[in-house]
N, C-alpha and C. Protein backbone atom coordinates (compact mmCIF):
# COMPACT_ATOMS: atom_id res chain seq x y z
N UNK A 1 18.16 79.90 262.11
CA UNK A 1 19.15 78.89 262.50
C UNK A 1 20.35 79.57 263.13
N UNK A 2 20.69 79.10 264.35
CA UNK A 2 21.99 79.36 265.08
C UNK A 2 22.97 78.63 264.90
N UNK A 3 24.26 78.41 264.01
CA UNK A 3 25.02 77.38 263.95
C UNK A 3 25.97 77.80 264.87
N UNK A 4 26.61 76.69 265.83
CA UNK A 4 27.79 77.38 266.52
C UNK A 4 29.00 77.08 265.72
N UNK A 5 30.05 77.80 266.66
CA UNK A 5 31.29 78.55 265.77
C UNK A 5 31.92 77.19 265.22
N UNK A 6 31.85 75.83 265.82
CA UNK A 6 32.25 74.88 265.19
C UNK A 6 31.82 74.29 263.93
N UNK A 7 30.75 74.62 263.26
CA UNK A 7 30.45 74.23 262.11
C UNK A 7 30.34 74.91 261.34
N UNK A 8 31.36 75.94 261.46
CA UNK A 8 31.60 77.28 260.58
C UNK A 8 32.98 77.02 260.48
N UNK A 9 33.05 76.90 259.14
CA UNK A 9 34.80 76.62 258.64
C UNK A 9 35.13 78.08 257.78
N UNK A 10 36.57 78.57 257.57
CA UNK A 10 37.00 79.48 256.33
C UNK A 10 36.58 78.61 255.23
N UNK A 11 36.45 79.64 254.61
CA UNK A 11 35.83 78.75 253.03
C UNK A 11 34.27 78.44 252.77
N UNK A 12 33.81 78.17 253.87
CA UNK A 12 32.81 77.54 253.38
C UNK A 12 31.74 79.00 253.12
N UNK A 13 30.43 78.66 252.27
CA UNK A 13 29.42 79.30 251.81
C UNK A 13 28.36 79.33 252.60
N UNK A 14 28.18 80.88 252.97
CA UNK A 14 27.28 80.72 254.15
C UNK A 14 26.36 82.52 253.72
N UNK A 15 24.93 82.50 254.58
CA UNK A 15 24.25 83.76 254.47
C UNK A 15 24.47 84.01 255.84
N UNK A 16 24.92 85.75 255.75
CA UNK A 16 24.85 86.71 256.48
C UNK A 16 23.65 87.61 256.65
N UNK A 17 23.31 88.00 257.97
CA UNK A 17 22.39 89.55 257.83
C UNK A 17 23.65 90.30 258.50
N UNK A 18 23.75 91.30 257.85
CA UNK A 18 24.32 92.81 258.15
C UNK A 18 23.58 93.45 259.49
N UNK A 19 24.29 94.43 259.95
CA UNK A 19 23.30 95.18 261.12
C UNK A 19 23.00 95.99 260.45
N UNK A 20 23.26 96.13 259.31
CA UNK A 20 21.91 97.81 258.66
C UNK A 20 20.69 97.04 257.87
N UNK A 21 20.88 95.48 258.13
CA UNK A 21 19.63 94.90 257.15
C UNK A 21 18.93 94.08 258.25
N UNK A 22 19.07 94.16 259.44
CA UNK A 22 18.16 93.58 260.59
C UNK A 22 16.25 93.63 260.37
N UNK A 23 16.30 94.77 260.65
CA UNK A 23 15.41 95.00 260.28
C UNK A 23 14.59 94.47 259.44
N UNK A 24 14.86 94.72 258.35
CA UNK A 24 14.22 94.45 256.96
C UNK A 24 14.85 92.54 256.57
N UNK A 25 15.60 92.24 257.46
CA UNK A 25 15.84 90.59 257.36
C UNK A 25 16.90 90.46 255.86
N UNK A 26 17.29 91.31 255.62
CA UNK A 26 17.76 91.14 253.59
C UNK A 26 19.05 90.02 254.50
N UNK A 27 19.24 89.19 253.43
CA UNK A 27 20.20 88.15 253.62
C UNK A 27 21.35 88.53 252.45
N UNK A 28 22.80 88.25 252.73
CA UNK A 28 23.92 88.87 251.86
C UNK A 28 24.53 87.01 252.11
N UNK A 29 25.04 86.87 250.40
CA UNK A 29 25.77 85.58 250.37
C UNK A 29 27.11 85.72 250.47
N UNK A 30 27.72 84.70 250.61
CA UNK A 30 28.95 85.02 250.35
C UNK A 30 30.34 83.66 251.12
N UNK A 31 31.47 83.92 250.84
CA UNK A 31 32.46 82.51 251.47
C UNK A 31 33.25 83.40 252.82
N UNK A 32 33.35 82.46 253.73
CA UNK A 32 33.87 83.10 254.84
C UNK A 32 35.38 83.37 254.66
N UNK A 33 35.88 84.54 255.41
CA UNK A 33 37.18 84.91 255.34
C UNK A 33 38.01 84.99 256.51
N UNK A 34 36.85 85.17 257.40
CA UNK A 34 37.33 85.27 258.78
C UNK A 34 36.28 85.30 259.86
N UNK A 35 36.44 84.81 261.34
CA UNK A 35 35.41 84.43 262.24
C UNK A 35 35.86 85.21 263.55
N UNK A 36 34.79 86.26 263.44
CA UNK A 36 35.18 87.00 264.19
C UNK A 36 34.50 87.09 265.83
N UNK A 37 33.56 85.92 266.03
CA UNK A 37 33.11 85.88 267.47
C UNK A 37 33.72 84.76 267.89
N UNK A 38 34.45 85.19 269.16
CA UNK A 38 35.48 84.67 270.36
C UNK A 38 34.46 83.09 270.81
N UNK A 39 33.37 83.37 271.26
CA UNK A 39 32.56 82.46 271.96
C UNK A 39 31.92 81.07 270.54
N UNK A 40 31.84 80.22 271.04
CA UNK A 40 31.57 79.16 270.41
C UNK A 40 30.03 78.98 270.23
N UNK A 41 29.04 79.80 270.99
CA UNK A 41 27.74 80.04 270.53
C UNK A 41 27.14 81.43 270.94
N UNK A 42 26.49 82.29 269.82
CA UNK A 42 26.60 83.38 269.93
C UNK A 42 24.53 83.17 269.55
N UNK A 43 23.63 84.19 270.76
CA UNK A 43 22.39 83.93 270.12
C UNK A 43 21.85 84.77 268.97
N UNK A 44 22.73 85.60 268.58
CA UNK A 44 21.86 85.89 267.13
C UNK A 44 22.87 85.46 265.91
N UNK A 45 23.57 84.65 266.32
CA UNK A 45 24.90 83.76 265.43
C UNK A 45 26.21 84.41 265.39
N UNK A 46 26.77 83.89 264.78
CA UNK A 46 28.24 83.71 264.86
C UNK A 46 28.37 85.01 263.70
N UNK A 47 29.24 85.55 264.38
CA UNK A 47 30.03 87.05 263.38
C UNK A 47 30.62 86.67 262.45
N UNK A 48 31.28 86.92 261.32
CA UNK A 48 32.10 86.68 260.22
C UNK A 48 31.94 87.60 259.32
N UNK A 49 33.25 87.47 258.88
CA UNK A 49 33.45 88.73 257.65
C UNK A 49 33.80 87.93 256.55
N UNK A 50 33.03 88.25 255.47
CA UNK A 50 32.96 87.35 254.12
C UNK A 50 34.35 87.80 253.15
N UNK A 51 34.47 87.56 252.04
CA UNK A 51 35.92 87.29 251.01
C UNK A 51 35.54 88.69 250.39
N UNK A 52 34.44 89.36 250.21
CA UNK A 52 33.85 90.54 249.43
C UNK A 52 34.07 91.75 250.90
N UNK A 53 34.58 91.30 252.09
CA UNK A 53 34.42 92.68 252.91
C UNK A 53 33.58 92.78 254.07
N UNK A 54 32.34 92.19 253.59
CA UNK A 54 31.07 92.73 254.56
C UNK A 54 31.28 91.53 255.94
N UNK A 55 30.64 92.06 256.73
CA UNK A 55 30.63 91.53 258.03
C UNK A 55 29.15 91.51 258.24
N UNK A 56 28.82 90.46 258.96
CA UNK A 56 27.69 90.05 259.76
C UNK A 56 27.41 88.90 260.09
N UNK A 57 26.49 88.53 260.90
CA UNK A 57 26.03 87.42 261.43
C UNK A 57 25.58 86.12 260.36
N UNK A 58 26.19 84.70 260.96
CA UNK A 58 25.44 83.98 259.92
C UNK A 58 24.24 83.36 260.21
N UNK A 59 23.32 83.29 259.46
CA UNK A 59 22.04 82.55 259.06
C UNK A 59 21.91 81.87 259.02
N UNK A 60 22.43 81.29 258.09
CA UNK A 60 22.55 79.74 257.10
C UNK A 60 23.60 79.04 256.28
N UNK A 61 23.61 78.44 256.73
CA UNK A 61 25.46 77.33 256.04
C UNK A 61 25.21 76.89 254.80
N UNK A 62 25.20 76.87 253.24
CA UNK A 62 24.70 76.88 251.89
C UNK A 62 25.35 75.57 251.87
């Protein structure tokens, strides 16, 4: 799932993949802290850095 940057709020609960877990697909949970891709649709999703630190792409909106 590709959500664009509009249905990605701060706060809300969403899965990330990391770029060191591409590969292997591992999914990281977590609440958004900050939205870090400029463009309003991004094709391997929208960047964000979660409340715990980590950064990556989101997946899935929980």
């Amino acid at each position: 799932m590709n959500a664009t940057k509009d249905k990605i709020n701060i706060g809300i609960s969403v899965q990330i993949i990391q770029k060191q877990d591409q590969r292997t697909g591992k999914l990281t949970e977590g609440k958004v802290k900050r939205i870090l891709t400029l463009s309003n649709f991004h094709p391997h999703g929208i960047k964000v850095e979660l409340e715990n630190g980590k950064i990556g792409r989101v997946q899935n909106i929980i």
